[in-house]
C-alpha atoms as a PDB file:
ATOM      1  CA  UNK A   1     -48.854  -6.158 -23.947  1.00  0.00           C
ATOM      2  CA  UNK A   2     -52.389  -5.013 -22.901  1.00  0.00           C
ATOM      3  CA  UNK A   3     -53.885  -8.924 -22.396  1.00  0.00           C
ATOM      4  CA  UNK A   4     -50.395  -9.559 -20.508  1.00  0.00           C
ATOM      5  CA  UNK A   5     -51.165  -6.599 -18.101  1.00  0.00           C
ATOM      6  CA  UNK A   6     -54.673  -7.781 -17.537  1.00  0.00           C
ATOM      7  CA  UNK A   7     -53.975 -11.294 -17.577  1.00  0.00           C
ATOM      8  CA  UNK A   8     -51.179 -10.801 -14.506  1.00  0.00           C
ATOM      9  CA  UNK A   9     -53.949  -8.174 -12.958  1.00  0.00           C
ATOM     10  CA  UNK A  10     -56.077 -10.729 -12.725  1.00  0.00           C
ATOM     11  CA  UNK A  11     -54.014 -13.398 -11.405  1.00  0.00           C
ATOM     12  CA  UNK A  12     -52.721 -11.213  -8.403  1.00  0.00           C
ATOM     13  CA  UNK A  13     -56.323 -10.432  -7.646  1.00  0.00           C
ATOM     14  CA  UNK A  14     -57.140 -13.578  -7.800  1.00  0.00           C
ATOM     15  CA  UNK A  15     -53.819 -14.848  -5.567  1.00  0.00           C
ATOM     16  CA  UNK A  16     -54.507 -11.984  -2.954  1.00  0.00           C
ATOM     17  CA  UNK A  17     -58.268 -13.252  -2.270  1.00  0.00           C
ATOM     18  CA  UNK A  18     -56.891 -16.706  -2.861  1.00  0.00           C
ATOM     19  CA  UNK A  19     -54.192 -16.021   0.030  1.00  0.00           C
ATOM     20  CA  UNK A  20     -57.023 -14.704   2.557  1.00  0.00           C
ATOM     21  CA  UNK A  21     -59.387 -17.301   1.745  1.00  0.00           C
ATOM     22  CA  UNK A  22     -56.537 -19.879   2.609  1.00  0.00           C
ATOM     23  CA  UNK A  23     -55.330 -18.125   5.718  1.00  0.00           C
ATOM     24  CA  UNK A  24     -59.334 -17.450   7.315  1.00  0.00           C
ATOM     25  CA  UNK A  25     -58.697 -19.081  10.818  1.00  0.00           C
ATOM     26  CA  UNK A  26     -55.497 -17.069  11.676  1.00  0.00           C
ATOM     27  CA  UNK A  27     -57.569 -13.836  10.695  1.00  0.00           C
ATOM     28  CA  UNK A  28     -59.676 -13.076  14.384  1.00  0.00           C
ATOM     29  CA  UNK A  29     -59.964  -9.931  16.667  1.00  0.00           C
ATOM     30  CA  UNK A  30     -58.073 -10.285  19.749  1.00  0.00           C
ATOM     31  CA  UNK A  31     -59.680  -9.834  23.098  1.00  0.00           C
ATOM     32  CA  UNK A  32     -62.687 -11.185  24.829  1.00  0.00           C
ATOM     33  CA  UNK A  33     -64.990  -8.475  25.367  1.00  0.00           C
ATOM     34  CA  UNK A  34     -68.436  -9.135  26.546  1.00  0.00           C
ATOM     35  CA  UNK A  35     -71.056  -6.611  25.814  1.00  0.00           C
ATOM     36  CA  UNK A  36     -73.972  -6.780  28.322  1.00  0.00           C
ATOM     37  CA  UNK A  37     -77.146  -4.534  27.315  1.00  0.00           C
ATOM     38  CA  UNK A  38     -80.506  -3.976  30.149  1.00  0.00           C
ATOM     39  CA  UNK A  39     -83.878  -3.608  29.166  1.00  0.00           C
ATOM     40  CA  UNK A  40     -85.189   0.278  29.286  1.00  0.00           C
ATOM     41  CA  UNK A  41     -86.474   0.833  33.376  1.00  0.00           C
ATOM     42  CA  UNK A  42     -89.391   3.037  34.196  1.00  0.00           C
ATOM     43  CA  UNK A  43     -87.413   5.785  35.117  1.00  0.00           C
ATOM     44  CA  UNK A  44     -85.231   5.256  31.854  1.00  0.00           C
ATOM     45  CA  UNK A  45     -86.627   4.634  28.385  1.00  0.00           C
ATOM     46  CA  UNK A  46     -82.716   3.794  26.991  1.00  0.00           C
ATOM     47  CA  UNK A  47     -81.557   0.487  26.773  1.00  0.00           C
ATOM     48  CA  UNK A  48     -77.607   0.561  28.429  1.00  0.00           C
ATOM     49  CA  UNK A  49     -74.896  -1.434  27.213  1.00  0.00           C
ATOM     50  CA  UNK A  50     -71.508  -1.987  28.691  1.00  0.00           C
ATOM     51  CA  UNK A  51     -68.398  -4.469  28.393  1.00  0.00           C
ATOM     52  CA  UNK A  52     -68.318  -7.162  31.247  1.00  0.00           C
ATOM     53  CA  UNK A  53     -64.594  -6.526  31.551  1.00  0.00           C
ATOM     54  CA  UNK A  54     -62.243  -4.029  30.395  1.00  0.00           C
ATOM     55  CA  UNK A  55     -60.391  -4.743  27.703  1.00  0.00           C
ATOM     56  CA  UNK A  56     -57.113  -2.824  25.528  1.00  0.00           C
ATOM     57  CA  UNK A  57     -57.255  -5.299  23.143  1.00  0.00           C
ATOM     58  CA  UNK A  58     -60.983  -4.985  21.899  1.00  0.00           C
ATOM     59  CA  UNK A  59     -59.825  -3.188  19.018  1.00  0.00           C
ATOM     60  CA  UNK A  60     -56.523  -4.753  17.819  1.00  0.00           C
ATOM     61  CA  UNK A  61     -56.625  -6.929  15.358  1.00  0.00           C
ATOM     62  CA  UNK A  62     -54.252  -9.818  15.112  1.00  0.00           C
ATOM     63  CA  UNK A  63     -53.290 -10.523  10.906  1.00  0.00           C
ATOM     64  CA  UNK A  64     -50.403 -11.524  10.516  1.00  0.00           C
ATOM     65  CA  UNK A  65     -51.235 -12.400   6.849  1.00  0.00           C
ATOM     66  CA  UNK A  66     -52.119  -8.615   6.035  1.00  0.00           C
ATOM     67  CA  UNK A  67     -49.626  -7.482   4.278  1.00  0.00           C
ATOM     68  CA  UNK A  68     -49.033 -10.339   1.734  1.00  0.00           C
ATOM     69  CA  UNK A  69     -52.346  -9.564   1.174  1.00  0.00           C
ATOM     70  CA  UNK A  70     -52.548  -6.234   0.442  1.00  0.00           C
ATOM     71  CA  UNK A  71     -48.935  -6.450  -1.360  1.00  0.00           C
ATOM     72  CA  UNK A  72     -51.173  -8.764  -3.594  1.00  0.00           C
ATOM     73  CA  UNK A  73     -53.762  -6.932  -4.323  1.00  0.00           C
ATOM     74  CA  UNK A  74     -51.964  -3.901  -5.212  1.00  0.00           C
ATOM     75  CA  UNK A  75     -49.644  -5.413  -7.551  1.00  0.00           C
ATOM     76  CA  UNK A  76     -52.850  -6.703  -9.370  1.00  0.00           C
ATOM     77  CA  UNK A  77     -54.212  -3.311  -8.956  1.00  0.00           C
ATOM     78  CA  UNK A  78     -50.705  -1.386 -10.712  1.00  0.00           C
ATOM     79  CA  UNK A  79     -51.211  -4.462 -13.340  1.00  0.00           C
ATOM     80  CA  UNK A  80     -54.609  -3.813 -14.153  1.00  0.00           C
ATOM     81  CA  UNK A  81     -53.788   0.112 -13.959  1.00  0.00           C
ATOM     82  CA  UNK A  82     -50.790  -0.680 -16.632  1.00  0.00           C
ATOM     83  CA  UNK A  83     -53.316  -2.570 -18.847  1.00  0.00           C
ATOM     84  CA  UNK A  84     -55.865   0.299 -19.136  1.00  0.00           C
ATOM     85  CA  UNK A  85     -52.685   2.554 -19.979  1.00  0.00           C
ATOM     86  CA  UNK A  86     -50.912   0.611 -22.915  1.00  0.00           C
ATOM     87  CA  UNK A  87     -51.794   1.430 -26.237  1.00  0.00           C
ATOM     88  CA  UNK A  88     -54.258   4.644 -25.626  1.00  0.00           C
ATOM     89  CA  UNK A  89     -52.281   6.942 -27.138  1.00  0.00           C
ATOM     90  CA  UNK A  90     -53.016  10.285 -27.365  1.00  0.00           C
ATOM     91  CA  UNK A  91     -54.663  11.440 -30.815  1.00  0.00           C
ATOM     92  CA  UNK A  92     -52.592  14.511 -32.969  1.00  0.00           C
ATOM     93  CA  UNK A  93     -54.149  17.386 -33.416  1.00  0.00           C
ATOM     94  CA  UNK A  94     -55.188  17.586 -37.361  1.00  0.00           C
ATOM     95  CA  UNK A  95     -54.255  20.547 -39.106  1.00  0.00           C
ATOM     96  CA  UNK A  96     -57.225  22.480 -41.037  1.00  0.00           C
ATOM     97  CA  UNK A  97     -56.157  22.954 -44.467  1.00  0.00           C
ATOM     98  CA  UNK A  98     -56.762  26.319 -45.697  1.00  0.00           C
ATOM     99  CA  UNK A  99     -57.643  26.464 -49.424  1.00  0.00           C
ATOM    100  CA  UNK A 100     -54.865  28.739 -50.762  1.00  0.00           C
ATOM    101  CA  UNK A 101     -55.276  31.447 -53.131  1.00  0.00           C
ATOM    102  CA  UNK A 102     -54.035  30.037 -55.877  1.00  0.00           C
ATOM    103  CA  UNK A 103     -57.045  28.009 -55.686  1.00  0.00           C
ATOM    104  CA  UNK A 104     -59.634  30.586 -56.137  1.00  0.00           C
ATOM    105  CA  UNK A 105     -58.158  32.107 -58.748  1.00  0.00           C
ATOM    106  CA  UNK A 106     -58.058  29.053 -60.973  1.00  0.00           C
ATOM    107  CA  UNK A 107     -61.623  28.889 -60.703  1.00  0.00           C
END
């Protein structure tokens, strides 16, 4: 059961970067945000850089694909998780064995 867990982990990794990889060109920040940085002046030693145009979508991304993916990758995750947790069991506790009277006195 343990090489079936980490067999199907694998595979759902493997499917989740597999999706991505396939799916690249519809994975892109929307907006079109130009930064535009000056030299330091004279009177200031910083250099300043500001956006061309203002912009609400500079930091929305547009993935559509997301969740497959990280539905993927977490099923391979639980898998592999399932894997490492199959078959440890927990050891008993040994009970020390006191000698018992009887055996001294035979002695």
């Amino acid at each position: 059961m343990k090489i079936f867990f980490l067999v199907m982990g694998f595979v759902f990794l493997g499917a989740s970067f597999a999706w991505t990889m396939g799916t690249e060109d519809e994975l892109r920040v929307a907006g079109s945000v130009t930064w535009v940085c000056e030299p330091p002046t004279a009177a200031d030693q910083n250099t300043e850089c500001y956006t061309r145009q203002p912009s609400d979508t500079f930091m929305r991304l547009d993935i559509g694909e997301l969740p497959i993916t990280v539905c993927l990758g977490l099923t391979g995750i639980g898998f592999m998780t399932a894997a490492a947790a199959v078959g440890n069991r927990a050891p008993r506790p040994v009970q020390q064995q006191h000698p018992s009277p009887m055996q001294y006195q035979q002695r």
